[in-house]
C-alpha atoms as a PDB file:
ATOM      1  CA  UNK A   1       0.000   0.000   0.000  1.00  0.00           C
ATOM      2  CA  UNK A   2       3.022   2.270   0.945  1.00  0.00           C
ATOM      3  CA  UNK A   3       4.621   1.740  -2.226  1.00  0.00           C
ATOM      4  CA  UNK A   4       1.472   2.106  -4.629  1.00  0.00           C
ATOM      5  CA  UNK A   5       0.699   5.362  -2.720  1.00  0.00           C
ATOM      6  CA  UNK A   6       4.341   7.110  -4.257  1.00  0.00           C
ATOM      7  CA  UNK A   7       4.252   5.396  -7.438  1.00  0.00           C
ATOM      8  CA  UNK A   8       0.834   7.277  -8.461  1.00  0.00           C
ATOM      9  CA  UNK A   9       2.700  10.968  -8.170  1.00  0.00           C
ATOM     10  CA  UNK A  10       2.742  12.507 -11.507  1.00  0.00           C
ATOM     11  CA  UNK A  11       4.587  15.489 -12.540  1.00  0.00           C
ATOM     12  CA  UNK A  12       3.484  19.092 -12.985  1.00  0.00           C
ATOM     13  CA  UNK A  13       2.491  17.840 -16.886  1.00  0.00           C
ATOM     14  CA  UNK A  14       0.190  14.932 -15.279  1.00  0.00           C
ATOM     15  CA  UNK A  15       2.474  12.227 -16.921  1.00  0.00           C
ATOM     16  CA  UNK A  16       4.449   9.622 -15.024  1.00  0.00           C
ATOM     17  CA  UNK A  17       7.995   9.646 -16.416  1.00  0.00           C
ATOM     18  CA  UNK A  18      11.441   7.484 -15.651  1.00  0.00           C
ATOM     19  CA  UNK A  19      12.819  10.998 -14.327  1.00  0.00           C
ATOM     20  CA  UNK A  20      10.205  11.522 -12.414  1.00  0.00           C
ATOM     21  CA  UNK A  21       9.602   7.843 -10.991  1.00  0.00           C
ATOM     22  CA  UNK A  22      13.299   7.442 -10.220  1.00  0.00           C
ATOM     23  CA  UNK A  23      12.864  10.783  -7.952  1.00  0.00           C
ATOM     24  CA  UNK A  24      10.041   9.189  -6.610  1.00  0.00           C
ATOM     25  CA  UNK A  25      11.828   5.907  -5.758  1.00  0.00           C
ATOM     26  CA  UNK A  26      14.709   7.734  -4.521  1.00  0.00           C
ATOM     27  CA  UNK A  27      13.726  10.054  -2.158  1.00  0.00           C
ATOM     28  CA  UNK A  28      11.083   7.020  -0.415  1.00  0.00           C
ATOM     29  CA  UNK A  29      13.555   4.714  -0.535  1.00  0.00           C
ATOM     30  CA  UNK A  30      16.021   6.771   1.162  1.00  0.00           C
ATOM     31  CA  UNK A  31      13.382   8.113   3.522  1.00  0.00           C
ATOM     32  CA  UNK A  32      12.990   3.703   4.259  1.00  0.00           C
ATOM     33  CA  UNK A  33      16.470   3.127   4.676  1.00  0.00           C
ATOM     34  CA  UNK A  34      17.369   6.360   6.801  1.00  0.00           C
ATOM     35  CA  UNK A  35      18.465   4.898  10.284  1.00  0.00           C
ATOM     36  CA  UNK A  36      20.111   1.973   8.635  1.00  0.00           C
ATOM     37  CA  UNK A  37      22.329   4.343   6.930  1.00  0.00           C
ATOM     38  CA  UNK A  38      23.029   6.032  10.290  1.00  0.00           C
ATOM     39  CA  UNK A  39      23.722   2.706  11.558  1.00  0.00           C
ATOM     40  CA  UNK A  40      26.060   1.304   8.788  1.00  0.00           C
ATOM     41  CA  UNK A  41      28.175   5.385   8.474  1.00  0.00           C
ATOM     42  CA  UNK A  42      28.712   4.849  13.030  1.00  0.00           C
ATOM     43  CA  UNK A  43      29.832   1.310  12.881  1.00  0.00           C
ATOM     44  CA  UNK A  44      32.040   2.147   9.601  1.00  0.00           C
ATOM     45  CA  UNK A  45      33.677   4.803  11.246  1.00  0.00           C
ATOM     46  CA  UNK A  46      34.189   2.746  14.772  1.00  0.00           C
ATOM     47  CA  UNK A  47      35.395  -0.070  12.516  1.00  0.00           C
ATOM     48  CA  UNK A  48      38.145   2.405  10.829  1.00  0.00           C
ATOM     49  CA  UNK A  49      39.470   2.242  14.661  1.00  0.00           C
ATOM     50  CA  UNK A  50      39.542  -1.392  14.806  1.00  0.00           C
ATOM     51  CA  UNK A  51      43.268  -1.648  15.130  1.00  0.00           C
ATOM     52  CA  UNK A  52      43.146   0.379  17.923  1.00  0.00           C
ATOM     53  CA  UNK A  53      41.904   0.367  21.590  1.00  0.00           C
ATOM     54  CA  UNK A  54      39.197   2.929  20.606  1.00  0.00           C
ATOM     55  CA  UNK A  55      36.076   2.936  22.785  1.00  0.00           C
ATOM     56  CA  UNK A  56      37.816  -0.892  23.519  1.00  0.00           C
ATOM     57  CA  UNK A  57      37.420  -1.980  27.444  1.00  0.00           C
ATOM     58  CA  UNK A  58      39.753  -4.446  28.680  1.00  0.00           C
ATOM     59  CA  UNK A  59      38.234  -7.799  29.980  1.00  0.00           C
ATOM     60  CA  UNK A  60      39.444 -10.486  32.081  1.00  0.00           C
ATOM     61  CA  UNK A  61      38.984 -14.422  30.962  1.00  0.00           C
ATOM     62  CA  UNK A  62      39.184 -17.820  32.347  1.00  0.00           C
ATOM     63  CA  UNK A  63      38.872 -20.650  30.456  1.00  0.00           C
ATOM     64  CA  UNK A  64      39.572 -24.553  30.834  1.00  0.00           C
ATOM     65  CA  UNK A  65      41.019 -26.154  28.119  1.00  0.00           C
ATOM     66  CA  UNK A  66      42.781 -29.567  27.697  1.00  0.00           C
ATOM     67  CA  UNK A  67      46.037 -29.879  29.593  1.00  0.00           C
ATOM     68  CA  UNK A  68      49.449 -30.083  28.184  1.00  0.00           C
ATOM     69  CA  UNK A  69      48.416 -27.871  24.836  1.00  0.00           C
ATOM     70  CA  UNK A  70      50.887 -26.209  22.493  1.00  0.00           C
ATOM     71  CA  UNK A  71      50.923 -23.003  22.068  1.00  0.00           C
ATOM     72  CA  UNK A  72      49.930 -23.097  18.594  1.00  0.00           C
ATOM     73  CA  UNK A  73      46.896 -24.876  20.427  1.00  0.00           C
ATOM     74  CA  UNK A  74      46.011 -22.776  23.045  1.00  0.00           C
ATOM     75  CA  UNK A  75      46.052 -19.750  20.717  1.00  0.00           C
ATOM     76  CA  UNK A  76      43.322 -21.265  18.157  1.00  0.00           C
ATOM     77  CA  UNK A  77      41.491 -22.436  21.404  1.00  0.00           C
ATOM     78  CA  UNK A  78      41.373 -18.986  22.813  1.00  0.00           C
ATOM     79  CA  UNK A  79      40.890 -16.956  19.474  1.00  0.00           C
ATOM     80  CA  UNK A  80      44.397 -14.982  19.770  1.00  0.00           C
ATOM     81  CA  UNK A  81      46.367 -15.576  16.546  1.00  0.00           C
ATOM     82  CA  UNK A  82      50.037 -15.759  16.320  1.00  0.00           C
ATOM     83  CA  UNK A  83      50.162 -16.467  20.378  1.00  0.00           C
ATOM     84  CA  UNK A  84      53.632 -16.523  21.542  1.00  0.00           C
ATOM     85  CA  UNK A  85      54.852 -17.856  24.310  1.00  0.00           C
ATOM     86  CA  UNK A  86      56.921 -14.884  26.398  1.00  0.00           C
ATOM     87  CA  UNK A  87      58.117 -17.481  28.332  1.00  0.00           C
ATOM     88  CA  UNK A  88      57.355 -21.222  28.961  1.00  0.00           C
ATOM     89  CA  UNK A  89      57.815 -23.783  31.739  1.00  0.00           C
ATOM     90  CA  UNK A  90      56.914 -27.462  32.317  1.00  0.00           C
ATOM     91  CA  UNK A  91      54.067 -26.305  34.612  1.00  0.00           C
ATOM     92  CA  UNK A  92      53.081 -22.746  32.548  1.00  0.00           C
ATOM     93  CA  UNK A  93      53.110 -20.751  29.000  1.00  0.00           C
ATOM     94  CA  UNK A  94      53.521 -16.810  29.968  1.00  0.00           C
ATOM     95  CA  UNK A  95      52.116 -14.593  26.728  1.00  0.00           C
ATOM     96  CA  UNK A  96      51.524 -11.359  26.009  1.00  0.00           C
ATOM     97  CA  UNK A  97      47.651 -11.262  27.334  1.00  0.00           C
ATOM     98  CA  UNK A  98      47.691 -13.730  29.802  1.00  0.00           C
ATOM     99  CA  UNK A  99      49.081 -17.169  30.874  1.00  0.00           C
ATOM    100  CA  UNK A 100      47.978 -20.994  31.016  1.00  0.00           C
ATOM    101  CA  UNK A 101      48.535 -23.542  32.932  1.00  0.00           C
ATOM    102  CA  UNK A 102      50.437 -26.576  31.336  1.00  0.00           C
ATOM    103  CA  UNK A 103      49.125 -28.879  34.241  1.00  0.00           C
ATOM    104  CA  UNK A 104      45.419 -27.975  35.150  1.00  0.00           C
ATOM    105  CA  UNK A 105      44.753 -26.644  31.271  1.00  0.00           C
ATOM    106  CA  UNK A 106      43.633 -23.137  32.854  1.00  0.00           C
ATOM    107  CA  UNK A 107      44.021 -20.139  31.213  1.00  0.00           C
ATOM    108  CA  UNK A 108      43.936 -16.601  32.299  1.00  0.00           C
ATOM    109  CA  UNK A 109      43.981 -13.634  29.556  1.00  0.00           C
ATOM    110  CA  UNK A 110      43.060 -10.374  28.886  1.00  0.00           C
ATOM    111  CA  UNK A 111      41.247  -8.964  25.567  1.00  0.00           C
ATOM    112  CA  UNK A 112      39.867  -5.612  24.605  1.00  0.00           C
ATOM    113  CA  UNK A 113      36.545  -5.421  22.985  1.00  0.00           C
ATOM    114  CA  UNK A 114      34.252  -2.822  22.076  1.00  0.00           C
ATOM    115  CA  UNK A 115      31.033  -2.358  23.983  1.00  0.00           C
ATOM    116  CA  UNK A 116      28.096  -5.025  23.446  1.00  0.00           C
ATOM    117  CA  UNK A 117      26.210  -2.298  21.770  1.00  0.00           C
ATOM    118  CA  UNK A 118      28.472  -1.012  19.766  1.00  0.00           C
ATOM    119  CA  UNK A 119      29.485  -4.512  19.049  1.00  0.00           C
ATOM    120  CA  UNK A 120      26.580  -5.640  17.587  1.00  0.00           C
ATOM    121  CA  UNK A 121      26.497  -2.784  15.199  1.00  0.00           C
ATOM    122  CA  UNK A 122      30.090  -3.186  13.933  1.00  0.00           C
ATOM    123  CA  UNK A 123      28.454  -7.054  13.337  1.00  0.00           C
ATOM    124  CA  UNK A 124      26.516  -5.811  10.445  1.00  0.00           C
ATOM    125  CA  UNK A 125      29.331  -5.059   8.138  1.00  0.00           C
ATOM    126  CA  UNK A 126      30.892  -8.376   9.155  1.00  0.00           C
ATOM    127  CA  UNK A 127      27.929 -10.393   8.548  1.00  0.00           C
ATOM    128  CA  UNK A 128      28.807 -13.278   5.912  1.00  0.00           C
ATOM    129  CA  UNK A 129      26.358 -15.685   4.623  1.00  0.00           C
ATOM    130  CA  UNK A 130      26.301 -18.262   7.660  1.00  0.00           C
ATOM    131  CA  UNK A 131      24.303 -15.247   9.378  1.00  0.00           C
ATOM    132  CA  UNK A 132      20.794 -13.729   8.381  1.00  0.00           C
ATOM    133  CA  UNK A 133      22.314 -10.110   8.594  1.00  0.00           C
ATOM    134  CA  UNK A 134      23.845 -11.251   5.221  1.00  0.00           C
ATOM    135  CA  UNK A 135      20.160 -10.814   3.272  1.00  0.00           C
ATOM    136  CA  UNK A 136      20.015  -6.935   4.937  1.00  0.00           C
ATOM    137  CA  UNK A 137      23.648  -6.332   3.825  1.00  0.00           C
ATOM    138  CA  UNK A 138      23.307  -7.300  -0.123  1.00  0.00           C
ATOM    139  CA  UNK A 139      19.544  -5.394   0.681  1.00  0.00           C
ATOM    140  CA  UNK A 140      21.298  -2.436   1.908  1.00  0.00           C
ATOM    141  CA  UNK A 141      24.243  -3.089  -0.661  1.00  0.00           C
ATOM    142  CA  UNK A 142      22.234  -2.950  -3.830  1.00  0.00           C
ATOM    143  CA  UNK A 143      19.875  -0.099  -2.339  1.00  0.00           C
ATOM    144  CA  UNK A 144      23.627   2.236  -2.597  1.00  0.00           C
ATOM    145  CA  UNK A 145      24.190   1.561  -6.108  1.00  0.00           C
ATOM    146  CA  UNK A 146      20.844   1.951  -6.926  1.00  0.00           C
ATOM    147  CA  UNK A 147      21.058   5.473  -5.102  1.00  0.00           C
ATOM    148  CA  UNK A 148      24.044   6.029  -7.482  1.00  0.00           C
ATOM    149  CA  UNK A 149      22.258   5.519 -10.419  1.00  0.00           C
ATOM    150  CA  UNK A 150      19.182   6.726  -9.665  1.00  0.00           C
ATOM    151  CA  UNK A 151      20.979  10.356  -8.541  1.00  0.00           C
ATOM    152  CA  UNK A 152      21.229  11.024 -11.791  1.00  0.00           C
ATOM    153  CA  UNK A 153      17.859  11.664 -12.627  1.00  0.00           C
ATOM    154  CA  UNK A 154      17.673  14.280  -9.842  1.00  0.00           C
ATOM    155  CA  UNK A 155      18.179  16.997 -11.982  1.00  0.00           C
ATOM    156  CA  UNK A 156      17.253  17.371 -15.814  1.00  0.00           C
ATOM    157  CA  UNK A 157      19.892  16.741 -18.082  1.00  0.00           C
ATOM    158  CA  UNK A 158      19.951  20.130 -20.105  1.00  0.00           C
ATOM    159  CA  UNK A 159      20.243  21.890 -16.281  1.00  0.00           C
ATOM    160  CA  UNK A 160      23.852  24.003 -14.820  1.00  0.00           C
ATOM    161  CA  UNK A 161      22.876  21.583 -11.934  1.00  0.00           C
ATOM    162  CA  UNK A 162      22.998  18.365 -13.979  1.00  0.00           C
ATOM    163  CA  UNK A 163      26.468  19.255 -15.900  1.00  0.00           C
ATOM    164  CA  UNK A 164      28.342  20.461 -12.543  1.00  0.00           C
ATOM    165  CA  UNK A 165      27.018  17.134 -11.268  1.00  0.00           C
ATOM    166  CA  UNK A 166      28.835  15.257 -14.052  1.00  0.00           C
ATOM    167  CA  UNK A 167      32.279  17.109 -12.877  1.00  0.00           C
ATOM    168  CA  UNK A 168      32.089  16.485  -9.508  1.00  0.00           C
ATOM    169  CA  UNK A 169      31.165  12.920 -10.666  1.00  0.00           C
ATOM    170  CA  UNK A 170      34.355  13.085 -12.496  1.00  0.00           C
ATOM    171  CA  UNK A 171      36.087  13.772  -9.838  1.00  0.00           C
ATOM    172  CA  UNK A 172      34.785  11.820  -7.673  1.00  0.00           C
ATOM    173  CA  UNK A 173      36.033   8.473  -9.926  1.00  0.00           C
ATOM    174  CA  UNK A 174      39.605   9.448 -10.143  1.00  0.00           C
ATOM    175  CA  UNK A 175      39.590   9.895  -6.670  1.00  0.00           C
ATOM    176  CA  UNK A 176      38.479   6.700  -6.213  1.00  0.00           C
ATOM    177  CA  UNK A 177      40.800   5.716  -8.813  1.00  0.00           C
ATOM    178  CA  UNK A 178      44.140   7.253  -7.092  1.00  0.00           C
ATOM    179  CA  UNK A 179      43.447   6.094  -4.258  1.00  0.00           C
ATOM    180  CA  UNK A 180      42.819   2.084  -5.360  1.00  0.00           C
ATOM    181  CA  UNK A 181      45.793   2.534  -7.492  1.00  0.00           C
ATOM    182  CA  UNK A 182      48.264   4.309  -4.982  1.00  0.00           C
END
């Protein structure tokens, strides 16, 4: 019902045209997908950080795990690649982040991680096709490049507006081009 209601605008003229529909479809759809797009430009910018400790808190961790592990082992066990050992007894393995106990397979360690929140929202650019976030993502995906194309039937090709448009578009690609190429 939503939809039908914006596809029955007409122009000044009274005629439906592609210019005019793909206005239409524009603006409503980007009126739909507003707080997504909020969503997706916070989390992209917190994810820019993600090498960082950036809004990170620092959490403490104790696991059991088998006794006697590498640690090659313990690292894929505990989700910390590359672990290495800072130093390493018959009874313990010292690392970086924490420590673990040859002999009673306990390990202590500390990560930094972003706030559950903000967590879950850095989640949606990450989402791969084992999760159903994957189905908003190509959604949200194809909804930008149809936002690209469509922008170009903002303004009336014979307009000032409309040719400046096309230099800035210019522009905009060999940008986008130096900086893939550089």
């Amino acid at each position: 019902m939503i939809f039908t209601l914006f596809l029955q605008q007409k122009n000044m003229a009274g005629k439906v045209t592609i210019h005019n529909r793909m206005r239409i479809w524009h603006r409503y759809l980007g009126f739909f997908l507003a707080g997504i797009m909020a969503v997706y430009a916070l989390s992209g910018i917190v994810l820019i950080f993600r090498d960082t400790n950036f809004l990170k808190q620092e959490k403490q961790i104790e696991k059991s795990l088998a006794p006697g592990l590498k640690a090659e082992a313990v690292g894929q066990a505990i989700r910390i690649r590359d672990l290495k050992p800072e130093t390493e007894t018959e009874e313990l393995l010292q690392f970086k982040q924490g420590s673990y106990n040859k002999l009673t397979g306990l390990v202590i360690y500390k990560v930094r991680s972003l706030p559950k929140g903000i967590e879950k929202l850095t989640q949606l650019h990450k989402a791969s096709t084992k999760q159903p976030l994957f189905y908003l993502n190509v959604f949200f995906g194809l909804s930008l490049f149809f936002f690209v194309v469509s922008s170009f039937w903002m303004f009336l090709p014979n307009t000032t507006i409309f040719k400046k448009g096309l230099y800035f578009t210019l522009a905009g690609i060999v940008v986008t081009i130096l900086l893939l190429v550089i």
